[in-house]
Protein backbone atom coordinates (compact mmCIF):
# COMPACT_ATOMS: atom_id res chain seq x y z
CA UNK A 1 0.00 0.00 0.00
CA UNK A 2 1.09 3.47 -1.06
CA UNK A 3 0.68 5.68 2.39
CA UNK A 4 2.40 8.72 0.12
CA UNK A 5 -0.48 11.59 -0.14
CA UNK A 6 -1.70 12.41 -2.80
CA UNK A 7 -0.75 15.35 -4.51
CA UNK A 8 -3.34 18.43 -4.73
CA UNK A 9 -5.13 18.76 -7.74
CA UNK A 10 -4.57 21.86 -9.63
CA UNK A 11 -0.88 21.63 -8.36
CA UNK A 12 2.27 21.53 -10.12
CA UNK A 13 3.93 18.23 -9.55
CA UNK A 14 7.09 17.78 -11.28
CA UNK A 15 9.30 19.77 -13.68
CA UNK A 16 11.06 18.54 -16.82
CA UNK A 17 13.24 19.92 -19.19
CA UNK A 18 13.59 17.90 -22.83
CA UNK A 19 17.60 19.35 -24.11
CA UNK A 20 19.86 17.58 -26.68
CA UNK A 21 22.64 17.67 -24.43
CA UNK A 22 21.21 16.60 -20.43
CA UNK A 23 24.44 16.35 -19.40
CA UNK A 24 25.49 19.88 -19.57
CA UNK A 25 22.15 21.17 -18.95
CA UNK A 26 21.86 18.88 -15.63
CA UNK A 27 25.61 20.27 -14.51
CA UNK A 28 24.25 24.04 -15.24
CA UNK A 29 21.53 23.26 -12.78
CA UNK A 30 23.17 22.01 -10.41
CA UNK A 31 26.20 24.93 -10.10
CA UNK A 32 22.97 26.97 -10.46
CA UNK A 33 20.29 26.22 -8.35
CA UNK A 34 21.91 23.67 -6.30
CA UNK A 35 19.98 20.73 -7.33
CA UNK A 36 22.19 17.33 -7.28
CA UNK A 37 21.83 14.86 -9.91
CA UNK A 38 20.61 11.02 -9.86
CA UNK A 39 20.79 8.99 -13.00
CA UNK A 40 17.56 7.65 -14.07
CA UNK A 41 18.88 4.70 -16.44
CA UNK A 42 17.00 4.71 -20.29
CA UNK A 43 18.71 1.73 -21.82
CA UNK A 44 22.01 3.32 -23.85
CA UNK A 45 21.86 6.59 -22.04
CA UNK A 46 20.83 8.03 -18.57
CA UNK A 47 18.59 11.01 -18.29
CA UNK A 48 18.18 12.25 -14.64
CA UNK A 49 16.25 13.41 -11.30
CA UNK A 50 17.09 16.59 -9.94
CA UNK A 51 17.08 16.41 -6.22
CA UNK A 52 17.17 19.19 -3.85
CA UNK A 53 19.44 17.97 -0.66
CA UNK A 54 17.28 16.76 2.01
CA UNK A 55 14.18 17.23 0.66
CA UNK A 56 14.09 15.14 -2.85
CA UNK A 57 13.38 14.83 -6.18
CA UNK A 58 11.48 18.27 -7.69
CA UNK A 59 12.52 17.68 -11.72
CA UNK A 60 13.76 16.03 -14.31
CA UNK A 61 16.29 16.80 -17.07
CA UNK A 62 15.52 14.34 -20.36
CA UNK A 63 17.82 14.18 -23.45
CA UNK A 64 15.78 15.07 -26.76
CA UNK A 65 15.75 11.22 -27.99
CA UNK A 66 13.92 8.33 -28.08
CA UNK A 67 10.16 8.63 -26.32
CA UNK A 68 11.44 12.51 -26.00
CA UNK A 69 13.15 13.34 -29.03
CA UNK A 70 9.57 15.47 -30.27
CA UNK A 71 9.37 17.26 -26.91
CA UNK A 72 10.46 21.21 -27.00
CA UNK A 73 13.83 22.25 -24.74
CA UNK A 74 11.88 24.05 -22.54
CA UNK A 75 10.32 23.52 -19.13
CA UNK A 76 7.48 22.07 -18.87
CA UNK A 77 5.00 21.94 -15.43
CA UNK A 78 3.19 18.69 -14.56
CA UNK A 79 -0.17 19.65 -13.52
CA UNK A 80 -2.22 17.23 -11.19
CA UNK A 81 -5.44 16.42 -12.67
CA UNK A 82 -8.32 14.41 -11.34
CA UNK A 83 -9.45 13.24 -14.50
CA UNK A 84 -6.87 12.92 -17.19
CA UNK A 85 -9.71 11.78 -20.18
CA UNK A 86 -11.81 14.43 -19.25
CA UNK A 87 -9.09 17.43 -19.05
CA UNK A 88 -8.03 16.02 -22.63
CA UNK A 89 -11.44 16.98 -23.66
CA UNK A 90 -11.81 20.68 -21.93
CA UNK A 91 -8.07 20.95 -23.83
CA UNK A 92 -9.54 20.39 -27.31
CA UNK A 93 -13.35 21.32 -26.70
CA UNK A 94 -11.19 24.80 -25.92
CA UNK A 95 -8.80 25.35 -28.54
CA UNK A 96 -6.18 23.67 -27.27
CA UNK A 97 -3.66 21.04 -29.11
CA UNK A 98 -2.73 17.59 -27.47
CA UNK A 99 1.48 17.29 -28.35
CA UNK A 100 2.01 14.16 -26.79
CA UNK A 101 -0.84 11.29 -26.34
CA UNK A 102 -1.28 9.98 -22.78
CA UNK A 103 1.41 7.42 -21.60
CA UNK A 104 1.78 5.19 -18.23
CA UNK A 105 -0.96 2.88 -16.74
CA UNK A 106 -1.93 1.20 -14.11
CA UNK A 107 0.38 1.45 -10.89
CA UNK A 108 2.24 4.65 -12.17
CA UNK A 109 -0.41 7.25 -13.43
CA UNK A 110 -1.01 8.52 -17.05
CA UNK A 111 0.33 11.72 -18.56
CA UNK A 112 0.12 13.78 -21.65
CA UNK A 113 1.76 17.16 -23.33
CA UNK A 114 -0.84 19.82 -24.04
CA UNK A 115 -0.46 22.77 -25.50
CA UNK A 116 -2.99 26.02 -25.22
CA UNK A 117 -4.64 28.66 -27.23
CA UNK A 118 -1.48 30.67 -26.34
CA UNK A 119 0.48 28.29 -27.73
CA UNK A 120 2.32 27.11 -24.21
CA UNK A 121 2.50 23.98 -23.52
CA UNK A 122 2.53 22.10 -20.24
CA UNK A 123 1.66 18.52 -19.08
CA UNK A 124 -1.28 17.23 -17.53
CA UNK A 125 -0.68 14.03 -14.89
CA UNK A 126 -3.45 12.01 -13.32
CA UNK A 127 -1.61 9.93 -10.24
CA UNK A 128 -2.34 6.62 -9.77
């Protein structure tokens, strides 16, 4: 049993940032802001989790390949939904695009890459 809360809908969960180059990105970040890297292991290359010290992970920094390579170098906020189906449709039904169809299942949540009227794009997540 999962005894982590669940996170507020309507809040911004996690960070990530798609770059062709994580590595030097993720070192920029960390002299930065003081985040500390852990790798997070995608077959033939690591992306990773951006930690803050003693408190955890708060982002992620992705290279621009595989499952990622369409994704724009640019941050992008996780929103919590409730719903993740029904967001999808207020998205369109309101003039906005849908970048990336949902992805994960059962155990790990489902997310997808939306982008508005504005043209800004942002994710939505539904938790498990």
């Amino acid at each position: 049993m999962n005894d982590k809360p669940r996170p507020g809908i309507g809040t911004i969960g996690w960070l990530d940032l798609t770059v062709p180059d994580a590595e030097a990105v993720r070192d920029f970040y960390g002299a930065v802001v003081g985040w500390s890297p852990e790798p997070v292991s995608m077959g033939e290359y690591d992306d990773y989790s951006m930690t803050i010290p003693d408190a955890g992970p708060i982002a992620g920094i992705c290279h621009a390949r595989g499952v990622n390579a369409s994704m724009p170098p640019q941050w992008i906020a996780y929103f919590i939904v409730d719903d993740l189906d029904r967001s999808i449709r207020e998205c369109t039904d309101r003039g906005g695009k849908i970048r990336v169809p949902p992805r994960g299942g059962a155990g790990e949540g489902r997310f997808c890459v939306i982008e508005d009227p504005a043209g800004a794009v942002a994710a939505l997540y539904e938790p498990a």
